[in-house]
Protein backbone atom coordinates (compact mmCIF):
# COMPACT_ATOMS: atom_id res chain seq x y z
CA UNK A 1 83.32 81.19 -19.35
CA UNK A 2 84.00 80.47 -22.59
CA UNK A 3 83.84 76.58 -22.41
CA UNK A 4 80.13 76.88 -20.65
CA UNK A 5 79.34 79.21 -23.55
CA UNK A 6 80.39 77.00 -26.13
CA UNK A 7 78.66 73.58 -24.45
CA UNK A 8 75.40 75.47 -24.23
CA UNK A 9 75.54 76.96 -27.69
CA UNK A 10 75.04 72.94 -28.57
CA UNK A 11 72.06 71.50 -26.02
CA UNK A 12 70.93 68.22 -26.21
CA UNK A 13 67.63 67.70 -25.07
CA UNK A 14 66.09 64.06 -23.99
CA UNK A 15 62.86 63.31 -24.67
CA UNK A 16 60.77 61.55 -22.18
CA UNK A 17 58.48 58.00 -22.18
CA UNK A 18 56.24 57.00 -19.30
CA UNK A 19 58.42 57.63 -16.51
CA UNK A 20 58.35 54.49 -13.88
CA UNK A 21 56.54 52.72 -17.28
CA UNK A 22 60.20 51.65 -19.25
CA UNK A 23 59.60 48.18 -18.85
CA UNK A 24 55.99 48.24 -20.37
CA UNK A 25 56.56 50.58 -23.05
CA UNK A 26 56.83 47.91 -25.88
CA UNK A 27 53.25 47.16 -24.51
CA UNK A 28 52.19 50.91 -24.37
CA UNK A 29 53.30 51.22 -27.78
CA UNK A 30 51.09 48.81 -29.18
CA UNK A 31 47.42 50.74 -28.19
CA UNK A 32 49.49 53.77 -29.82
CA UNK A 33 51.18 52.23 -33.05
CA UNK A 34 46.87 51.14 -33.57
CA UNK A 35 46.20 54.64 -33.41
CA UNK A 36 48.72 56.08 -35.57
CA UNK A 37 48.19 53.38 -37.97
CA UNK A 38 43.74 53.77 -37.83
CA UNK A 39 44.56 57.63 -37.96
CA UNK A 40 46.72 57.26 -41.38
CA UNK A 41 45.11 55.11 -42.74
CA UNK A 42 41.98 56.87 -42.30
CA UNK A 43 43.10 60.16 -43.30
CA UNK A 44 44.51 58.60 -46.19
CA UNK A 45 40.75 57.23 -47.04
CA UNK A 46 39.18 60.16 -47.16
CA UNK A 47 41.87 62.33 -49.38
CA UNK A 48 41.45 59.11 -51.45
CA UNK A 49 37.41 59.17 -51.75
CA UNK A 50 37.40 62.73 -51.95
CA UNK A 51 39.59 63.02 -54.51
CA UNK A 52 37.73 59.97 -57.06
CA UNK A 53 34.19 61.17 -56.56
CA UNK A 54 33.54 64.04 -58.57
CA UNK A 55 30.37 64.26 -57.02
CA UNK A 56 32.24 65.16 -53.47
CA UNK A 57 34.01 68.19 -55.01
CA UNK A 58 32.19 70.53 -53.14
CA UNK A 59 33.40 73.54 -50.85
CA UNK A 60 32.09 71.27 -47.94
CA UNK A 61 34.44 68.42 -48.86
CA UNK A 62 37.38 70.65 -49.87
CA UNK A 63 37.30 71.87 -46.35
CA UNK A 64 37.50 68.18 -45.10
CA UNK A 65 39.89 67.32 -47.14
CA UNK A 66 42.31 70.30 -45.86
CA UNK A 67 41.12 68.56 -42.59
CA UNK A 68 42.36 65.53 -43.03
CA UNK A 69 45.20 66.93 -44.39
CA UNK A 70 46.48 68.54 -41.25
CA UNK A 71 45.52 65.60 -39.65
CA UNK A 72 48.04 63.79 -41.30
CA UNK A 73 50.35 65.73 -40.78
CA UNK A 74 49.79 65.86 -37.01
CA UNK A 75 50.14 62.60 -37.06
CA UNK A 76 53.27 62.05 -39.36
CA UNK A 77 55.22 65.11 -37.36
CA UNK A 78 54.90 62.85 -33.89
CA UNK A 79 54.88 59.54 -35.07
CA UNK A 80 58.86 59.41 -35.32
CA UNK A 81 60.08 60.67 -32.29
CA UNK A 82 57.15 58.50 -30.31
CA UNK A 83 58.38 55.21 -31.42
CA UNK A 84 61.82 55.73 -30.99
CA UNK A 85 61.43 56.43 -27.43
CA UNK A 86 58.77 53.57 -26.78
CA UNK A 87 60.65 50.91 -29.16
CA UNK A 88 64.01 51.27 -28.73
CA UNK A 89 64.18 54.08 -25.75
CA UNK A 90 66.01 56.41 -28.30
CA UNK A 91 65.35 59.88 -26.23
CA UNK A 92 68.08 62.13 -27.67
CA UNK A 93 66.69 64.72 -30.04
CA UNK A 94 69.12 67.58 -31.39
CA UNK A 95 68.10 71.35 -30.67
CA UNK A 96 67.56 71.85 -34.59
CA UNK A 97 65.22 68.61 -34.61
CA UNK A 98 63.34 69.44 -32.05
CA UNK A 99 62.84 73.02 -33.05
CA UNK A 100 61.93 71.95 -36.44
CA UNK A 101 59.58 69.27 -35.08
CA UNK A 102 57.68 72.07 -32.49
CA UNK A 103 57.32 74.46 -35.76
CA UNK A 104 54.87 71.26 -37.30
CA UNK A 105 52.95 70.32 -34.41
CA UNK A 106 52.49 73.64 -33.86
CA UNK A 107 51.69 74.70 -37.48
CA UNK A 108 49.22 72.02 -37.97
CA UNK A 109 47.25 72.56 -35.06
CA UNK A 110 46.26 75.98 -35.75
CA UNK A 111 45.83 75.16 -39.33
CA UNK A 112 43.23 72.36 -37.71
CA UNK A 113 41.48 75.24 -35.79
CA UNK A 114 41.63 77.76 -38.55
CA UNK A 115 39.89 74.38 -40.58
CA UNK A 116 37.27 73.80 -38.30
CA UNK A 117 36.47 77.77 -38.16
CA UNK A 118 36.11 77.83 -42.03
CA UNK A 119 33.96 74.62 -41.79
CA UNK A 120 31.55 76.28 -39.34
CA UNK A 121 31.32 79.48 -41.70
CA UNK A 122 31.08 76.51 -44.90
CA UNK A 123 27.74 75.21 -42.74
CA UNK A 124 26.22 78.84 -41.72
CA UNK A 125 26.22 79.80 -45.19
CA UNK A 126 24.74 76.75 -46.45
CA UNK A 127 22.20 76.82 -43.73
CA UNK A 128 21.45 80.81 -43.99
CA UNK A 129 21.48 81.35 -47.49
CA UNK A 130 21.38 78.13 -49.72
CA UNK A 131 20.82 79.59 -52.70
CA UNK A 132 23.28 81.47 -52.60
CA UNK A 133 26.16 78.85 -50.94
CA UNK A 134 27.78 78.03 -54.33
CA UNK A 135 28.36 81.76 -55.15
CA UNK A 136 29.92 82.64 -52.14
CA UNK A 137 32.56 79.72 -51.72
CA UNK A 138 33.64 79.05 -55.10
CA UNK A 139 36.37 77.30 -55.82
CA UNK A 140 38.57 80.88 -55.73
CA UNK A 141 37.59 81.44 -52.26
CA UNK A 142 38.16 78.23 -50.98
CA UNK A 143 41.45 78.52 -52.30
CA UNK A 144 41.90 81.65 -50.42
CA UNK A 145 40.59 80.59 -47.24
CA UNK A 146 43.15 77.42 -47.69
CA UNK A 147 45.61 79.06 -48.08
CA UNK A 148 45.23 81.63 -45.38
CA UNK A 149 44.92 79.54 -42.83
CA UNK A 150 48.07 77.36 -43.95
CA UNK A 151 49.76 81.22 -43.82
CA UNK A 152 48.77 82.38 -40.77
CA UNK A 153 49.78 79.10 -38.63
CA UNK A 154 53.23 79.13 -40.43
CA UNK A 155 53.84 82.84 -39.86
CA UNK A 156 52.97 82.83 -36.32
CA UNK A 157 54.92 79.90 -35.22
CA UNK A 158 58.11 80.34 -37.37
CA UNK A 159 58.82 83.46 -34.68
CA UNK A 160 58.30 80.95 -31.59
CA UNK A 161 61.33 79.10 -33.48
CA UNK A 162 63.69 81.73 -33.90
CA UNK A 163 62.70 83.83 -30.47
CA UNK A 164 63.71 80.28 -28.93
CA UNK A 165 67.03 80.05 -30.75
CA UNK A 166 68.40 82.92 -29.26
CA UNK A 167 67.82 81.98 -25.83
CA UNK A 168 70.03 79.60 -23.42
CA UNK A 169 70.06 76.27 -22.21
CA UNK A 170 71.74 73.79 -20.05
CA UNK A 171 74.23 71.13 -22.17
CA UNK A 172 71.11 68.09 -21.58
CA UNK A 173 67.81 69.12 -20.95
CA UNK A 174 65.12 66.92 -20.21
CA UNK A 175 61.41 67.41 -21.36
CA UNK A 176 58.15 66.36 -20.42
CA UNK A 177 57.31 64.53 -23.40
CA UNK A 178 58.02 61.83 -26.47
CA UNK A 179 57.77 65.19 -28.88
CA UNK A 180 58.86 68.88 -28.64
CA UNK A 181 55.79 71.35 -27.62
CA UNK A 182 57.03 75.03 -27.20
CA UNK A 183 55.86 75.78 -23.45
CA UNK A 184 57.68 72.15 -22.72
CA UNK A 185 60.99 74.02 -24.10
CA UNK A 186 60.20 77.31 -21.73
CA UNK A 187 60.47 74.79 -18.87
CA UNK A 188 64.13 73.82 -19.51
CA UNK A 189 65.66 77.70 -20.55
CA UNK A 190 68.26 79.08 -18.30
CA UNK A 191 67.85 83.21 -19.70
CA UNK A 192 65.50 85.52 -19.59
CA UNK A 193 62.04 83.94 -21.18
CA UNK A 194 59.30 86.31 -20.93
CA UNK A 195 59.68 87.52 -24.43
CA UNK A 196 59.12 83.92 -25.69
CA UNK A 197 56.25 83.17 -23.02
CA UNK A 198 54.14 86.39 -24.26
CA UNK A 199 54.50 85.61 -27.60
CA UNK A 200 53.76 82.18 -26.93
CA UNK A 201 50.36 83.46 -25.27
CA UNK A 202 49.61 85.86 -28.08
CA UNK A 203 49.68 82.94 -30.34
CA UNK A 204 47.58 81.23 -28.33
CA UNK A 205 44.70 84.24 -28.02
CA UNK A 206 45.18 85.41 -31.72
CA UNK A 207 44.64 81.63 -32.87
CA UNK A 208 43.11 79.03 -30.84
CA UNK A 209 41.03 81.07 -28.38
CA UNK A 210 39.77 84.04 -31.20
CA UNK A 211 39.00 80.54 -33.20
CA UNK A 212 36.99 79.14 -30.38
CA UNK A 213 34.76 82.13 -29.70
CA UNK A 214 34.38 82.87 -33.43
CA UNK A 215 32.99 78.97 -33.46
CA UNK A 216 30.57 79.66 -30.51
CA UNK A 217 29.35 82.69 -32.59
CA UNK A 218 28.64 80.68 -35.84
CA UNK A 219 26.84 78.20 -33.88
CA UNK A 220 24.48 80.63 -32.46
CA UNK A 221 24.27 82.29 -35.44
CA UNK A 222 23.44 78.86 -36.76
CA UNK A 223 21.06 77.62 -34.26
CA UNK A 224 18.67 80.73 -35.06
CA UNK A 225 18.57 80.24 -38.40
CA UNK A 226 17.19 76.49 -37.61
CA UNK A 227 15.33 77.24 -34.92
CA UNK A 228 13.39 80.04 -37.08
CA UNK A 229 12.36 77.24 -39.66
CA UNK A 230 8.74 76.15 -39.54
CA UNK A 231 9.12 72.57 -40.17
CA UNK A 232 10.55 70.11 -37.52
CA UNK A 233 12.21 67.56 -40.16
CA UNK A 234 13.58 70.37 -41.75
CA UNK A 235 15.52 72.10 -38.61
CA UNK A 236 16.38 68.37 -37.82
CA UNK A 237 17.96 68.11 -41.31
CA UNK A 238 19.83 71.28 -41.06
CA UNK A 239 21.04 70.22 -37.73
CA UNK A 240 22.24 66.59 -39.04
CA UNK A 241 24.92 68.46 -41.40
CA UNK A 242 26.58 69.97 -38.14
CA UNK A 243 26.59 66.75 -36.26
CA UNK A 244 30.11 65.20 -38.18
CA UNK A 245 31.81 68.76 -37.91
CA UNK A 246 30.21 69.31 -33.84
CA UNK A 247 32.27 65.97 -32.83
CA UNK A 248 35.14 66.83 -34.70
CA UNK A 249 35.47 70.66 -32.71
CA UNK A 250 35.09 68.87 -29.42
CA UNK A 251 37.55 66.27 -29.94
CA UNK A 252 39.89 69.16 -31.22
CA UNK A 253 39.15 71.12 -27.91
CA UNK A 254 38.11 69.32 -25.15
CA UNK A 255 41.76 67.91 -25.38
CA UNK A 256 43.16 70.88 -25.69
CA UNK A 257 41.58 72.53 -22.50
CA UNK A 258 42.03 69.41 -20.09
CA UNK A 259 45.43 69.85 -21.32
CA UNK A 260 45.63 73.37 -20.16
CA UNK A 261 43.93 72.66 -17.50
CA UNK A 262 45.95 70.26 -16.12
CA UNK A 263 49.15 72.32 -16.50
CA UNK A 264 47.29 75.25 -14.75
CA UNK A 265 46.14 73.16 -11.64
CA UNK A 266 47.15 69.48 -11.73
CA UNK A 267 50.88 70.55 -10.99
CA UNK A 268 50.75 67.95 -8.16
CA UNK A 269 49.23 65.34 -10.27
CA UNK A 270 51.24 62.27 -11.63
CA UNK A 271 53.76 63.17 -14.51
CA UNK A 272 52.09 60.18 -16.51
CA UNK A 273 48.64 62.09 -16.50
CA UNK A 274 50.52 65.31 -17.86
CA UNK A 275 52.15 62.77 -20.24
CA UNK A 276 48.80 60.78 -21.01
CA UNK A 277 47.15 63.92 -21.80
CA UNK A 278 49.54 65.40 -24.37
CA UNK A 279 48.92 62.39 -26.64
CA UNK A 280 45.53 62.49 -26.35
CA UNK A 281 45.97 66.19 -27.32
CA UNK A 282 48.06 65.12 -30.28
CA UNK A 283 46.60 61.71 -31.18
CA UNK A 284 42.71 61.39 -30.69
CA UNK A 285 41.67 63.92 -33.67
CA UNK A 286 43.60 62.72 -36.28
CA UNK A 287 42.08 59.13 -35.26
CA UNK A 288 38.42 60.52 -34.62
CA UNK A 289 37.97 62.64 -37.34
CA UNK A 290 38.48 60.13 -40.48
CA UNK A 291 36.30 57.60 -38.32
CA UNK A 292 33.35 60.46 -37.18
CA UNK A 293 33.18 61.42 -41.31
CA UNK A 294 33.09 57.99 -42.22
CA UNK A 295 30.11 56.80 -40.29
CA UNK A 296 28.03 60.44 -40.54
CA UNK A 297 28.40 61.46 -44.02
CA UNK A 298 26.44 59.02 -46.16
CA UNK A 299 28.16 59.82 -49.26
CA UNK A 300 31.71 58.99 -47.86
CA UNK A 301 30.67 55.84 -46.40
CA UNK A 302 28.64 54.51 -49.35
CA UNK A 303 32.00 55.47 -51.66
CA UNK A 304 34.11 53.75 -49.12
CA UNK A 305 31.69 50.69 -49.15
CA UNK A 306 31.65 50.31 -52.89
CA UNK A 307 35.45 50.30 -52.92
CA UNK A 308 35.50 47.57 -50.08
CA UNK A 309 33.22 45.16 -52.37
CA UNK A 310 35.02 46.13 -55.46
CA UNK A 311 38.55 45.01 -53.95
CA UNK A 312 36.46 42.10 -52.79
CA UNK A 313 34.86 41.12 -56.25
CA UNK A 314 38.20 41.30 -57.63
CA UNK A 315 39.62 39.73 -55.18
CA UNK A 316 37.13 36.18 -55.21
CA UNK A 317 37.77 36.64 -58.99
CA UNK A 318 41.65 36.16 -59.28
């Protein structure tokens, strides 16, 4: 008794590739080290040109900066434990490591929906009161709003961490993924779980779902403010400033619900779909965001254009 006690106090949990895929995976990492690097890089970009061009320091493009941000570190938080499985099949990840590596993948994707929700109040403001958009997000609230979000996705994962140290597990447990997700953990527990699962739901309502219907209610909110404006090029104009932040909501959440979706009623399917659409979960934001801003927002593009020719000038004059 107390030997099993003592081997499950210390589990070892494996982290999983493309299962029947081993021998391709230095060619399935390729399309996936692309991504990671387009997604840095272009994250990167836009902290960069945001941070140069005092004429971007608005509330708008403080926002997308926290965006890009948390996209980042999305992207950073997998991007280990990924290649080590696809490059050199390294699957062991400690309990601590993989606990510590849930808490940031976690933590930065309700900080990315708490984002998006304070960029679709950023755009009803500016679109339902104009004159008055500076006054109400001034620096000081932006601040606030920053930091709030960054708060409230810390403080209601760090419990999912600890409630999950306290329960049991086998000495090697295998999960579904290159990256520790907290319902992947629930699979592999041996005690009682139900305290973890409804707190892992009430994160789930009290974050991601109260931040999806809050979205749906600024965009209505939003579309009758344009649709009451008399002139067509105008409502047209109001509508282009939602386009950029439109894509980047439905790349957050269409991933998110096939995801869901799939673990509610593709339990039959292929584990390789379940696997396939994790990492689009965790990868395709952090790539189409930087990309979606780039080629929609004029001034971003233009300041990322002048750049290019400048590094190019200097380059033809050396």
């Amino acid at each position: 008794m107390t030997s099993s006690n003592k081997t499950a106090s210390f589990p070892i949990f494996l982290l999983m590739g493309f299962p029947g895929l081993e021998k391709h995976h230095s060619w399935i990492s390729l399309p996936i080290c692309c991504m990671y690097l387009v997604a840095i890089t272009g994250n990167c970009t836009i902290l960069f040109v945001l941070k140069t061009d005092q004429s971007l320091h608005t509330p708008m493009y403080y926002f997308l900066s926290m965006l890009a941000l948390s996209d980042l570190g999305l992207s950073v938080a997998t991007l280990p434990t990924m290649l080590s499985v696809l490059w050199v099949n390294h699957r062991v990840i400690h309990f601590d490591a993989c606990l510590v590596q849930m808490f940031f993948i976690h933590t930065f994707s309700i900080a990315e929906s708490g984002i998006l929700l304070s960029m679709a109040f950023d755009r009803l403001v500016a679109i339902q009161n104009p004159l008055r958009y500076t006054s109400v997000l001034t620096n000081e609230t932006v601040i606030k709003i920053g930091v709030g979000v960054a708060l409230r996705a810390a403080l209601l994962v760090f419990p999912a961490s600890f409630l999950l140290k306290r329960l049991e597990y086998g000495r090697m447990n295998v999960l579904s993924y290159s990256f520790c997700l907290h319902q992947d953990i629930l699979k592999v527990v041996l005690s009682d779980k139900r305290i973890s699962s409804i707190y892992g739901l009430m994160v789930v309502v009290s974050s991601m779902v109260l931040d999806s219907v809050l979205l749906v209610l600024s965009y209505i909110m939003i579309l009758k403010t344009v649709l009451s404006i008399a002139s067509r090029v105008e409502r047209v104009r109001a509508l282009n400033t939602c386009i950029s932040h439109i894509c980047a909501v439905l790349t957050f959440y269409t991933p998110m619900i096939g995801l869901s979706m799939i673990h509610r009623y593709g339990k039959k399917a292929s584990p390789v779909v379940h696997i396939l659409m994790a990492n689009v979960y965790l990868l395709v934001p952090p790539l189409m965001n930087p990309i979606v801003y780039s080629i929609k927002t004029k001034q971003i593009r233009m300041r990322i254009f002048k750049s290019l020719l400048k590094r190019k000038e200097s380059t033809m004059a050396s």
